[in-house]
C-alpha atoms as a PDB file:
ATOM      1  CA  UNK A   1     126.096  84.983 124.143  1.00  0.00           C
ATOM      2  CA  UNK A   2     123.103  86.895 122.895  1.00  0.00           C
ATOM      3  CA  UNK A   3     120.401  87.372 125.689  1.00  0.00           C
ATOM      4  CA  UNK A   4     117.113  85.035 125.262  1.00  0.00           C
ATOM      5  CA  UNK A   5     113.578  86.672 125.524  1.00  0.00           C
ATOM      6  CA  UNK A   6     110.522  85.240 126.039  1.00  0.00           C
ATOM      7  CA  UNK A   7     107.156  86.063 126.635  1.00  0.00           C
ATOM      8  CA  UNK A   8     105.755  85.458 130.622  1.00  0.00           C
ATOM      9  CA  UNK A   9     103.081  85.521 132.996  1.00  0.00           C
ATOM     10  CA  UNK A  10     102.226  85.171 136.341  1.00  0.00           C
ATOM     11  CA  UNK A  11     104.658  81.910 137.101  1.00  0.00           C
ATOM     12  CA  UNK A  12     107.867  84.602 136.661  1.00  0.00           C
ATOM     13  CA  UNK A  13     106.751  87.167 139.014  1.00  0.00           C
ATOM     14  CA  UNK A  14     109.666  86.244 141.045  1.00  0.00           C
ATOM     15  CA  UNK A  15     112.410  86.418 138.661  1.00  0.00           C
ATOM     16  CA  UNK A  16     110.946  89.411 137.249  1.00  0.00           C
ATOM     17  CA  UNK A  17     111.347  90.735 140.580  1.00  0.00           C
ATOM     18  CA  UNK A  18     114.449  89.846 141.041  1.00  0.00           C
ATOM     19  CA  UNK A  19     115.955  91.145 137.935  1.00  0.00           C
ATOM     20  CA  UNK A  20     114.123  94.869 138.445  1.00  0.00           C
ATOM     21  CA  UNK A  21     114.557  95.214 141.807  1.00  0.00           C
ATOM     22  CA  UNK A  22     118.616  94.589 141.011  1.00  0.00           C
ATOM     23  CA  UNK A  23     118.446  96.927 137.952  1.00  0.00           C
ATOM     24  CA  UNK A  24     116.558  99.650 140.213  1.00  0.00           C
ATOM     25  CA  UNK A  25     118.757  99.781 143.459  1.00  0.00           C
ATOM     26  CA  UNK A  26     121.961  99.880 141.180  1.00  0.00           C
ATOM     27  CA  UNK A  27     120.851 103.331 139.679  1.00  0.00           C
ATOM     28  CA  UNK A  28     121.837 106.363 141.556  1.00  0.00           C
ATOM     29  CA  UNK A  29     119.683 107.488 144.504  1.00  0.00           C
ATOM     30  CA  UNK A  30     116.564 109.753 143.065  1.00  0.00           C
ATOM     31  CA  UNK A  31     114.435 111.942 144.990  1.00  0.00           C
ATOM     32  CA  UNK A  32     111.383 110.952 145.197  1.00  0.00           C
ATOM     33  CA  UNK A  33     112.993 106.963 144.887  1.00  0.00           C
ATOM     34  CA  UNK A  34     112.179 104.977 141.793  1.00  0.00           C
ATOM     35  CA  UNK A  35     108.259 103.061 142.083  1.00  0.00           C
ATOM     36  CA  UNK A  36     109.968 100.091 141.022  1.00  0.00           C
ATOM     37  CA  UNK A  37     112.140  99.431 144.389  1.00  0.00           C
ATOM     38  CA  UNK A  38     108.598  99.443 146.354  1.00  0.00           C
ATOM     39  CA  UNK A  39     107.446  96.490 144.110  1.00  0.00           C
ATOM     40  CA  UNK A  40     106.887  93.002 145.279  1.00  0.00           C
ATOM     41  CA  UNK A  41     106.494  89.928 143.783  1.00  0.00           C
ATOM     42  CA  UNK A  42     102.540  90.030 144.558  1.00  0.00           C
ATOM     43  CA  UNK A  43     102.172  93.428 142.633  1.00  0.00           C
ATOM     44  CA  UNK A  44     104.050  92.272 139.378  1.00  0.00           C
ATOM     45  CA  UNK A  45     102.455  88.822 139.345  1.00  0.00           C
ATOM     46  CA  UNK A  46      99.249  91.223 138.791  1.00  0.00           C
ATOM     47  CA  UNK A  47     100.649  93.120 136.608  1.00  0.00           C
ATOM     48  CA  UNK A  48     102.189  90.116 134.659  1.00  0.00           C
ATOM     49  CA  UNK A  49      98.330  88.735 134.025  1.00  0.00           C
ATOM     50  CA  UNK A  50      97.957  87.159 131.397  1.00  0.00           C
ATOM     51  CA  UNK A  51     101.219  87.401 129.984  1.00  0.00           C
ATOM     52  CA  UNK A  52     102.677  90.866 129.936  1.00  0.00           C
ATOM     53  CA  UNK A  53     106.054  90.246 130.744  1.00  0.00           C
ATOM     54  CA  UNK A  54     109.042  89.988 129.054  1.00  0.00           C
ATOM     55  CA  UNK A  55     112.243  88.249 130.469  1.00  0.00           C
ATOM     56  CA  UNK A  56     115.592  88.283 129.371  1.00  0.00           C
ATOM     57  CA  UNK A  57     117.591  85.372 130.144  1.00  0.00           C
ATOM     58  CA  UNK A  58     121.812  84.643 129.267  1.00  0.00           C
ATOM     59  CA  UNK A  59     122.325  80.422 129.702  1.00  0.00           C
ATOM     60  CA  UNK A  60     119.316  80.922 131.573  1.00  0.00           C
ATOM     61  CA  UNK A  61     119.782  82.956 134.084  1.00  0.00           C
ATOM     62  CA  UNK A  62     117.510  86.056 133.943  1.00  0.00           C
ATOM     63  CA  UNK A  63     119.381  89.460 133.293  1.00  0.00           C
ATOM     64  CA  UNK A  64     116.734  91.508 131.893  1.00  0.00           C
ATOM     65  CA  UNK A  65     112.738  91.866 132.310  1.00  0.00           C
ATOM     66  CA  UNK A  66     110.224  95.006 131.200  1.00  0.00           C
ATOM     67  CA  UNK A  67     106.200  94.715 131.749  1.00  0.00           C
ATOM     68  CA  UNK A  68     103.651  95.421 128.723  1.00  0.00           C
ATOM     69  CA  UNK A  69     101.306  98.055 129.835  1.00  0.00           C
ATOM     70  CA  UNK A  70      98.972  98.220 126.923  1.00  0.00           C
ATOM     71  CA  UNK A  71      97.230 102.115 127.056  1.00  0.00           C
ATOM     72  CA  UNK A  72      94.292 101.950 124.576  1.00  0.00           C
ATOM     73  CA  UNK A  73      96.048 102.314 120.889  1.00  0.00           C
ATOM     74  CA  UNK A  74      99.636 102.523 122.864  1.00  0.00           C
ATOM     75  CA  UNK A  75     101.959 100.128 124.301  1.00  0.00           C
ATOM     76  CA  UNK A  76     103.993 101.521 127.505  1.00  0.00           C
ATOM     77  CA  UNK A  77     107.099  99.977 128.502  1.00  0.00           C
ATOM     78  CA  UNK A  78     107.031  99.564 131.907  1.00  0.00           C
ATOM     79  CA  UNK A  79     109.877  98.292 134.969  1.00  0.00           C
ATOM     80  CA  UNK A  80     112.593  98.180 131.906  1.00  0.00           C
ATOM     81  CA  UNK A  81     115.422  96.858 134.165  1.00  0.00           C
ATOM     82  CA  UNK A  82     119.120  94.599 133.171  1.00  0.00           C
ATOM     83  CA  UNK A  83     120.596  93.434 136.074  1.00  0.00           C
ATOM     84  CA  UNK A  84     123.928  95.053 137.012  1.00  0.00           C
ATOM     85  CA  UNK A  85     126.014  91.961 136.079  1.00  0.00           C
ATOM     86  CA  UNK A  86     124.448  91.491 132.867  1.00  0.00           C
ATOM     87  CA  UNK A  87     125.459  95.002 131.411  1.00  0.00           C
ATOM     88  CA  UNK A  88     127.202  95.976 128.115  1.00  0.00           C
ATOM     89  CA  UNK A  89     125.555  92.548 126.961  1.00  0.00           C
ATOM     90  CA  UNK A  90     122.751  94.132 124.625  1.00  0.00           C
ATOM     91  CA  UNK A  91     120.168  92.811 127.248  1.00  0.00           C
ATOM     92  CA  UNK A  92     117.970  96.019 126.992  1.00  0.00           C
ATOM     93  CA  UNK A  93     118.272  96.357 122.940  1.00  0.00           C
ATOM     94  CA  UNK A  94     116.859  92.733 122.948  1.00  0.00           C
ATOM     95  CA  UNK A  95     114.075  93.761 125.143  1.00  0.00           C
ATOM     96  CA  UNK A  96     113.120  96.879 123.354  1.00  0.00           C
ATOM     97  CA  UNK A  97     113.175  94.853 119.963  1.00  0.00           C
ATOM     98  CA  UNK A  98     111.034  91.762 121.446  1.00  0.00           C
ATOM     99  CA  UNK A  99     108.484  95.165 122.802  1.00  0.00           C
ATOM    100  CA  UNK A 100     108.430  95.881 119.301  1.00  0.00           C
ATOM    101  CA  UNK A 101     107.116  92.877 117.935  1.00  0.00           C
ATOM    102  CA  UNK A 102     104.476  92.062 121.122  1.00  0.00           C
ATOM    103  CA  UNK A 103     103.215  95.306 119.813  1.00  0.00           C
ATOM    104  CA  UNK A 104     101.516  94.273 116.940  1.00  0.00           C
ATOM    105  CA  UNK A 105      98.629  96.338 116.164  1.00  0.00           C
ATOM    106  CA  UNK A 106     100.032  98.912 118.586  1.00  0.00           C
ATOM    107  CA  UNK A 107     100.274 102.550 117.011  1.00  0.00           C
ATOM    108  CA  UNK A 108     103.548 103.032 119.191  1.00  0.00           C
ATOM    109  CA  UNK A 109     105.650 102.325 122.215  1.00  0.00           C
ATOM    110  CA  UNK A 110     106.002 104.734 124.931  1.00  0.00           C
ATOM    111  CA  UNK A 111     108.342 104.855 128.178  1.00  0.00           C
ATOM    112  CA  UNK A 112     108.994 106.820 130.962  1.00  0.00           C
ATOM    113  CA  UNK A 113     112.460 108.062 131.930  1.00  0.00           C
ATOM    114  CA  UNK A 114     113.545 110.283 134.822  1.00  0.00           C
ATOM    115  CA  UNK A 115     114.508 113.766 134.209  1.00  0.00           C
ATOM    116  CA  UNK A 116     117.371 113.180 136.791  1.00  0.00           C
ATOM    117  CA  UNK A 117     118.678 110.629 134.789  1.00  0.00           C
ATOM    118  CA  UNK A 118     119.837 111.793 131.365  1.00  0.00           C
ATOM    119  CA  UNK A 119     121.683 109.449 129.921  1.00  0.00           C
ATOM    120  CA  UNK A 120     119.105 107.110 130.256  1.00  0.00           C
ATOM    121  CA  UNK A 121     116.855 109.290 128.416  1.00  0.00           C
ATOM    122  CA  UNK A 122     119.638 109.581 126.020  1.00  0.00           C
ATOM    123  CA  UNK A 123     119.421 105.647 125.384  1.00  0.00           C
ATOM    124  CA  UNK A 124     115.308 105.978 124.490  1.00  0.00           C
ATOM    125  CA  UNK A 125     116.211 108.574 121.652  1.00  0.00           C
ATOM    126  CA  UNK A 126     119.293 106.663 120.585  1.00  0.00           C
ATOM    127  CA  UNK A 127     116.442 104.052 119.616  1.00  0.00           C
ATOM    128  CA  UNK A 128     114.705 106.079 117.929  1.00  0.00           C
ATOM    129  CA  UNK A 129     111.800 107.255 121.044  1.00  0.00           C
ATOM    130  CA  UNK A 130     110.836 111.024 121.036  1.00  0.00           C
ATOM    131  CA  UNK A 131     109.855 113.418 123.933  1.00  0.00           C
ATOM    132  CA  UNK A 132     106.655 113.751 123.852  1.00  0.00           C
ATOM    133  CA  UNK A 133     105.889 115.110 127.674  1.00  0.00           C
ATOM    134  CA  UNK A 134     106.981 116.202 131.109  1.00  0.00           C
ATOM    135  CA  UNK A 135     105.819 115.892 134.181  1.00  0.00           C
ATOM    136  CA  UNK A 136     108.371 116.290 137.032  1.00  0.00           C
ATOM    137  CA  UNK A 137     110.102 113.847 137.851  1.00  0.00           C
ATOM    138  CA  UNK A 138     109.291 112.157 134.750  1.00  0.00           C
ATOM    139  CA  UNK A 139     109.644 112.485 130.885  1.00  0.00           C
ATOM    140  CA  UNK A 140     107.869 110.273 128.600  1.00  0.00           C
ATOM    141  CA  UNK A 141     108.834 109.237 125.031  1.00  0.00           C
ATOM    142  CA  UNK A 142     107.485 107.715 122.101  1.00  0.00           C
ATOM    143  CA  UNK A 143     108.073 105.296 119.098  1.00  0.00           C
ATOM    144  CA  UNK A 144     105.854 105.162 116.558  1.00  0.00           C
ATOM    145  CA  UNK A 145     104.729 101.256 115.384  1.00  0.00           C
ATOM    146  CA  UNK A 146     104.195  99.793 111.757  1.00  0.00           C
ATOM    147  CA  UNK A 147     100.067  99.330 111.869  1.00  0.00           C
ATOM    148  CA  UNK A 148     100.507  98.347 107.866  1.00  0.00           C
ATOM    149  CA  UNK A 149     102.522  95.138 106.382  1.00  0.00           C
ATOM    150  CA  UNK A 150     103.380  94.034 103.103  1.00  0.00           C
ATOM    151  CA  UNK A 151     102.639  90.940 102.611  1.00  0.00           C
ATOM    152  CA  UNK A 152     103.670  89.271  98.649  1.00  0.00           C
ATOM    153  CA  UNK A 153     102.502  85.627  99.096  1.00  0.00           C
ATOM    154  CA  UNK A 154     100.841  83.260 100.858  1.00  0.00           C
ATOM    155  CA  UNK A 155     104.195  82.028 102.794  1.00  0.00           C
ATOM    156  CA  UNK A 156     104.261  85.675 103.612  1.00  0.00           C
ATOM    157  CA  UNK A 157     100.874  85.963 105.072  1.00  0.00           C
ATOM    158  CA  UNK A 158     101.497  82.868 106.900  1.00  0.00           C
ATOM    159  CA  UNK A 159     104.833  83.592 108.412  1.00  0.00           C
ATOM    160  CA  UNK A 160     102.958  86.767 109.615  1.00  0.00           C
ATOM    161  CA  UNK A 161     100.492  85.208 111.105  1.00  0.00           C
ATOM    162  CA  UNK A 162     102.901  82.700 113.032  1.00  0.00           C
ATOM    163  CA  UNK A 163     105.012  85.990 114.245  1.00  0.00           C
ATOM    164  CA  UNK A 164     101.606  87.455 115.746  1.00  0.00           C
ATOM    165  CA  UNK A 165     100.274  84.378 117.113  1.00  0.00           C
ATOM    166  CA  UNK A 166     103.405  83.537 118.935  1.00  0.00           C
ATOM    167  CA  UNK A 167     102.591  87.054 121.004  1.00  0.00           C
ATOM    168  CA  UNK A 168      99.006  86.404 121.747  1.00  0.00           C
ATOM    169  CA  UNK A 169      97.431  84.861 124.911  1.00  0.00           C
ATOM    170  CA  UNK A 170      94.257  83.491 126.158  1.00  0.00           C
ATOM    171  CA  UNK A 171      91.400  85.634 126.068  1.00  0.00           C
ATOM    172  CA  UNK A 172      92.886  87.815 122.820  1.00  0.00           C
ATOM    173  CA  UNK A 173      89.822  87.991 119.726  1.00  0.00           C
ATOM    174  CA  UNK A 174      91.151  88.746 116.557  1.00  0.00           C
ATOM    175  CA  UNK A 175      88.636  90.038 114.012  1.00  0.00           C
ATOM    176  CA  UNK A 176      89.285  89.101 110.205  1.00  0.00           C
ATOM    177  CA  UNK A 177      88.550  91.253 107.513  1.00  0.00           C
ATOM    178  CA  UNK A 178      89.013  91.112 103.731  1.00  0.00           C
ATOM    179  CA  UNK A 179      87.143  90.473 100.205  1.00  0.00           C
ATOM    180  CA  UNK A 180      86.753  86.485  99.159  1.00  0.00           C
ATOM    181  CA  UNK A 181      90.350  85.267  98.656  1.00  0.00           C
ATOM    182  CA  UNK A 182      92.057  87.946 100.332  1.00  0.00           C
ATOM    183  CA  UNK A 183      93.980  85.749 102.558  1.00  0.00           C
ATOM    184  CA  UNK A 184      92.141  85.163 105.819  1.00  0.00           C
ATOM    185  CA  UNK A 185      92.342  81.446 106.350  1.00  0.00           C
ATOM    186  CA  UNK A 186      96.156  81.637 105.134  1.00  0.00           C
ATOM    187  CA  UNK A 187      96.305  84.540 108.096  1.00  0.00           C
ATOM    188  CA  UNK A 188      95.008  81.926 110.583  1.00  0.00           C
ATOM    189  CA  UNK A 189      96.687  79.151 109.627  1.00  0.00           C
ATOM    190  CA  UNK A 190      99.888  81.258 110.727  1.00  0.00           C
ATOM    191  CA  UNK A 191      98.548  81.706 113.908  1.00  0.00           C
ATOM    192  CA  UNK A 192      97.623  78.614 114.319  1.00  0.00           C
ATOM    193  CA  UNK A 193     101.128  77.169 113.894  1.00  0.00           C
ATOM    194  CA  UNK A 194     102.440  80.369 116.179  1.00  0.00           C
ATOM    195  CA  UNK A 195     100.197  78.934 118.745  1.00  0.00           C
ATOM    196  CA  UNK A 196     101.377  75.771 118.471  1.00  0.00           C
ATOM    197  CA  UNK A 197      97.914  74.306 118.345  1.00  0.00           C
ATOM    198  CA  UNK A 198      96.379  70.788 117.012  1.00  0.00           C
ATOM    199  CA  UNK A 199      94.562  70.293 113.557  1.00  0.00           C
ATOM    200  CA  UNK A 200      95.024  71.614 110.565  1.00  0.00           C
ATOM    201  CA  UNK A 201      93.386  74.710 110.336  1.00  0.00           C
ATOM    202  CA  UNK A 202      90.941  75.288 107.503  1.00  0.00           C
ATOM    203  CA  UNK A 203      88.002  77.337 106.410  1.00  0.00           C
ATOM    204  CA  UNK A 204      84.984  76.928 108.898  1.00  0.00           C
ATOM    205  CA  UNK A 205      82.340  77.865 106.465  1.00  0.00           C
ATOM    206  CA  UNK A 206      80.664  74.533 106.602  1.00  0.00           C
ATOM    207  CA  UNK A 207      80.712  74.107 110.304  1.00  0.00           C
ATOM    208  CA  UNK A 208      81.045  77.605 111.464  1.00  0.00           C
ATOM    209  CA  UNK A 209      82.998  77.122 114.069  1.00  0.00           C
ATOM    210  CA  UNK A 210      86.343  74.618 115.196  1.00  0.00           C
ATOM    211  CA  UNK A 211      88.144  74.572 118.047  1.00  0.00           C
ATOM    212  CA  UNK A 212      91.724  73.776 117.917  1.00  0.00           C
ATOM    213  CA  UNK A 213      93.832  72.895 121.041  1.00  0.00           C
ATOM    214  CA  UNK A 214      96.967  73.245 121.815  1.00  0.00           C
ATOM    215  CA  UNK A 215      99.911  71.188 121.704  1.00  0.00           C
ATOM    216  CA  UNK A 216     102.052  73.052 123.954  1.00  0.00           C
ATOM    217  CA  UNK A 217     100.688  73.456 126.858  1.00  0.00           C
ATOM    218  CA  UNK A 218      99.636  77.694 125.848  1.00  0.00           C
ATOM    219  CA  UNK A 219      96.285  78.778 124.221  1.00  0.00           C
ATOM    220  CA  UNK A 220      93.590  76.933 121.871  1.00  0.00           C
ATOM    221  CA  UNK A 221      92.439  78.412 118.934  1.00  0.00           C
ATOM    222  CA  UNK A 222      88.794  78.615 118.640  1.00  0.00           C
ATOM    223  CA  UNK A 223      88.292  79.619 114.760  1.00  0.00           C
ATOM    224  CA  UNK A 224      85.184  81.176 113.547  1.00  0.00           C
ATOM    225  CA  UNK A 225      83.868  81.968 109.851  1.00  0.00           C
ATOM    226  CA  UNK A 226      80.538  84.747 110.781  1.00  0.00           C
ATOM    227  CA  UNK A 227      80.052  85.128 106.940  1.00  0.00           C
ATOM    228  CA  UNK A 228      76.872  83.238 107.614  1.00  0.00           C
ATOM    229  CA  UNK A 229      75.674  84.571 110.473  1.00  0.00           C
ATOM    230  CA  UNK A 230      72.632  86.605 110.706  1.00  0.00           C
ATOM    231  CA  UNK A 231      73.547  88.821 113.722  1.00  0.00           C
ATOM    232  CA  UNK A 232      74.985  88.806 117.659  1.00  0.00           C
ATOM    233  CA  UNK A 233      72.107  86.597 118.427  1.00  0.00           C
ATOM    234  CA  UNK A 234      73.188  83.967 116.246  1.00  0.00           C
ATOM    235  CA  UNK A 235      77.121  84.583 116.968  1.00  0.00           C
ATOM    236  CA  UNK A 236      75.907  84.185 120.586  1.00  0.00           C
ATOM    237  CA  UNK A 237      74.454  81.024 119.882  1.00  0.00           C
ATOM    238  CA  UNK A 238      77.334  79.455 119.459  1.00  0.00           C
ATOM    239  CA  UNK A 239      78.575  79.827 123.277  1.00  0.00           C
ATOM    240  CA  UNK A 240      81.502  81.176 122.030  1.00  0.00           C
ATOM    241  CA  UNK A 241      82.075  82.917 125.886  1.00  0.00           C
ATOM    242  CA  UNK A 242      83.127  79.458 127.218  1.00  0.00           C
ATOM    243  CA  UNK A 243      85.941  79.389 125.248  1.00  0.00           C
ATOM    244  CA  UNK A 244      87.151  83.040 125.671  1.00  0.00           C
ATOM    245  CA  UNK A 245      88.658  82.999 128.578  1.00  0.00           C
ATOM    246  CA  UNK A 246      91.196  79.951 127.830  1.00  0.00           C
ATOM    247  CA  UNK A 247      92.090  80.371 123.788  1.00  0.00           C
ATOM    248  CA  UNK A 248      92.612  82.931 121.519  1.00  0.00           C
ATOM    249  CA  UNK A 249      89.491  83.144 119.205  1.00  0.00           C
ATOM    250  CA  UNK A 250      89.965  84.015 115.500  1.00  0.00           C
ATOM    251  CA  UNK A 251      86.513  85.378 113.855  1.00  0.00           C
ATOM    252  CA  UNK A 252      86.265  85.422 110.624  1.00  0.00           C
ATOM    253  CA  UNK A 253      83.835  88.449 108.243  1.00  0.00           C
ATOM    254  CA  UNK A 254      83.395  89.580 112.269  1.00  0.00           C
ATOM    255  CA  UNK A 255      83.380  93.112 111.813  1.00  0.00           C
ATOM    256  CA  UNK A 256      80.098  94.793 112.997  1.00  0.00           C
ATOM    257  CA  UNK A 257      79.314  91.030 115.005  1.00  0.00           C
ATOM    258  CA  UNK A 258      82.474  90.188 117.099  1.00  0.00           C
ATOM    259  CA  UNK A 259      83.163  93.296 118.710  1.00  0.00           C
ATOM    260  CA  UNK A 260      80.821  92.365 122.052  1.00  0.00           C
ATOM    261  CA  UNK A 261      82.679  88.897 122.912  1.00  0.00           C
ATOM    262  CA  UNK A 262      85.717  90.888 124.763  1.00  0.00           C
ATOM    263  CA  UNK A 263      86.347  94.070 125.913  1.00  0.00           C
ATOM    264  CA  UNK A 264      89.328  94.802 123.918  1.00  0.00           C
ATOM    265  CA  UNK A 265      90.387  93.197 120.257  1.00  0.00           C
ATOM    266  CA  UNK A 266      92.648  93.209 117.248  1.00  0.00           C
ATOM    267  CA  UNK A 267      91.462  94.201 114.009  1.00  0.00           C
ATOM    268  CA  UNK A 268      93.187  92.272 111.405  1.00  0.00           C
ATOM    269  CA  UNK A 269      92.074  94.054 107.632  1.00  0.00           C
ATOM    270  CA  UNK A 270      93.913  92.298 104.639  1.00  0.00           C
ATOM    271  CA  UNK A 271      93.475  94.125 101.403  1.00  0.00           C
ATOM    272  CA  UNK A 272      95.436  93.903  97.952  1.00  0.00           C
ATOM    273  CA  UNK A 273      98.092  96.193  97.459  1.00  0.00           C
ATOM    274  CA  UNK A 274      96.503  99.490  95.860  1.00  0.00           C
ATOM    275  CA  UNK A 275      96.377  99.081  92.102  1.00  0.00           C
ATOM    276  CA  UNK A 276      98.191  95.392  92.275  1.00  0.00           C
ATOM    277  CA  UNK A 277      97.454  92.366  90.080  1.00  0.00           C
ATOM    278  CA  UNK A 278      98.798  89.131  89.925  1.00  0.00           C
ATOM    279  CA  UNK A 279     102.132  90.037  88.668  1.00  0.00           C
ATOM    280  CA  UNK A 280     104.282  87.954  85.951  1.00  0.00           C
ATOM    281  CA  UNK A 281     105.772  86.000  88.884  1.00  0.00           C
ATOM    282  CA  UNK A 282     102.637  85.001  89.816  1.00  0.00           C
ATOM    283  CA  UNK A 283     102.749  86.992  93.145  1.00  0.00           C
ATOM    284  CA  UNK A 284      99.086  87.948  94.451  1.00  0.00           C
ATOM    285  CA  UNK A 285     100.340  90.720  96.499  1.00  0.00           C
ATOM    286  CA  UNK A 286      98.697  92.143  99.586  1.00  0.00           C
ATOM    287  CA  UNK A 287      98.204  94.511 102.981  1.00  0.00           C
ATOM    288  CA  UNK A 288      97.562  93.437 106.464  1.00  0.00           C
ATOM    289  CA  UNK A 289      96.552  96.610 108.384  1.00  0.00           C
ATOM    290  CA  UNK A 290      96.159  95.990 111.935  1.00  0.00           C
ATOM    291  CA  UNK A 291      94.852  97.881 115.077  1.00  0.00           C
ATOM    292  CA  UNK A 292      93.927  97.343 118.228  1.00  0.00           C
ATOM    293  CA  UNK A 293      90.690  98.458 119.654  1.00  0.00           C
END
């Protein structure tokens, strides 16, 4: 059976633990010993805040984990560990692909390997990491990320959205930008339904701002149109800060307002394709650039 992966917090510290601390002491003895076989459950339930884990799980019994270590514009892999049992089961491929999609808006992965150990550095490059580095005892490697999607309808641009908002977590902003009608709302509603959230999500531009909660027990979506907003006096206004912490807030035209409300953000810019117009299908296509800040 293919392995399961899913994004976690906190709550899985202990099988997270579990899983590493397996993978870790089956490797052969390294001098100085592997970080990971000092770690406790305290340490990666820190680590794991607010949801930078990822657990792999085979009839639901965990057989894989990695932590998300994000590093400005890159992503590290961290604690990448399949339990000894679980081997030969495509446990690590599955985490390395669900890395690549929580890094959305990433410019790349990056992972550190032990020079003592080189067919593990050997499985990095098989998937397409490069050396970039080395510091005895370590080497690190590098994949680059797509920053830049195609995106030929609005089914498209909604199923993209859904994919991204199914990897965010409380406290993420996402800043919208793009002309009239380039897509913004369609973006959100996407995220909306990836956050499994209450409402149907429109255009704010008559109210400003809505709050949408969510259905499953995960992050609200607070949804904001700034296109009428004066400045960061006004955005302030709104007591947007309350929210922050607990739901993922979505501002749209924030660029140049939205930056202050969190320390770190996405940048979602939606453009049409260079030189496209509606074509004889009727397709409208466009870009979604993103980046993280």
């Amino acid at each position: 059976m293919s392995p399961d992966v899913r994004r976690v917090g906190p709550d899985a510290a202990e099988a997270v633990h579990a899983v590493v601390h397996a993978a870790f002491a089956g490797r052969p003895v390294l001098d100085p010993p592997a970080d990971a076989l000092a770690e406790e459950p305290a340490t990666l339930a820190a680590a794991l805040a607010p949801a930078r884990g990822l657990l792999a799980e085979i009839d639901g019994r965990p057989v894989g984990a990695a932590l998300l270590d994000p590093v400005g514009p890159t992503l590290y892999l961290r604690r990448v560990g399949v339990h000894p049992d679980a081997q030969d089961h495509g446990v690590a491929h599955a985490l390395v692909a669900a890395a690549h999609e929580a890094g959305a808006g990433f410019t790349e992965l990056a992972v550190l390997a032990r020079e003592e150990l080189p067919a593990t550095i050997g499985f990095w490059e098989s998937l397409g990491f490069r050396t970039c580095s080395r510091a005895t005892p370590y080497v690190e490697l590098r994949r680059p990320l797509p920053t830049a999607y195609d995106v030929p309808d609005a089914d498209a641009m909604r199923g993209l959205g859904e994919r991204l908002g199914a990897l965010l977590v409380p406290g993420d902003l996402v800043v919208l930008s793009g002309e009239l009608g380039a897509g913004k709302t369609t973006f959100t509603q996407g995220l909306g339904a990836g956050l499994g959230v209450r409402g149907q999500v429109t255009s704010p531009t008559f109210v400003i701002a809505r709050v949408h909660p969510s259905l499953v027990g995960g992050a609200g979506l607070v949804h904001v149109d700034a296109y009428r907003i004066g400045g960061l006096e006004e955005l302030d206004d709104l007591d947007l800060d309350t929210s922050l912490d607990g739901a993922v807030t979505v501002v749209e035209w924030g660029t140049g307002l939205a930056e202050g409300l969190a320390e770190h953000r996405l940048e979602v810019e939606i453009s049409r394709s260079v030189g496209a117009e509606t074509s004889r299908d009727g397709l409208d296509p466009r870009v979604v650039r993103l980046h993280r800040r």
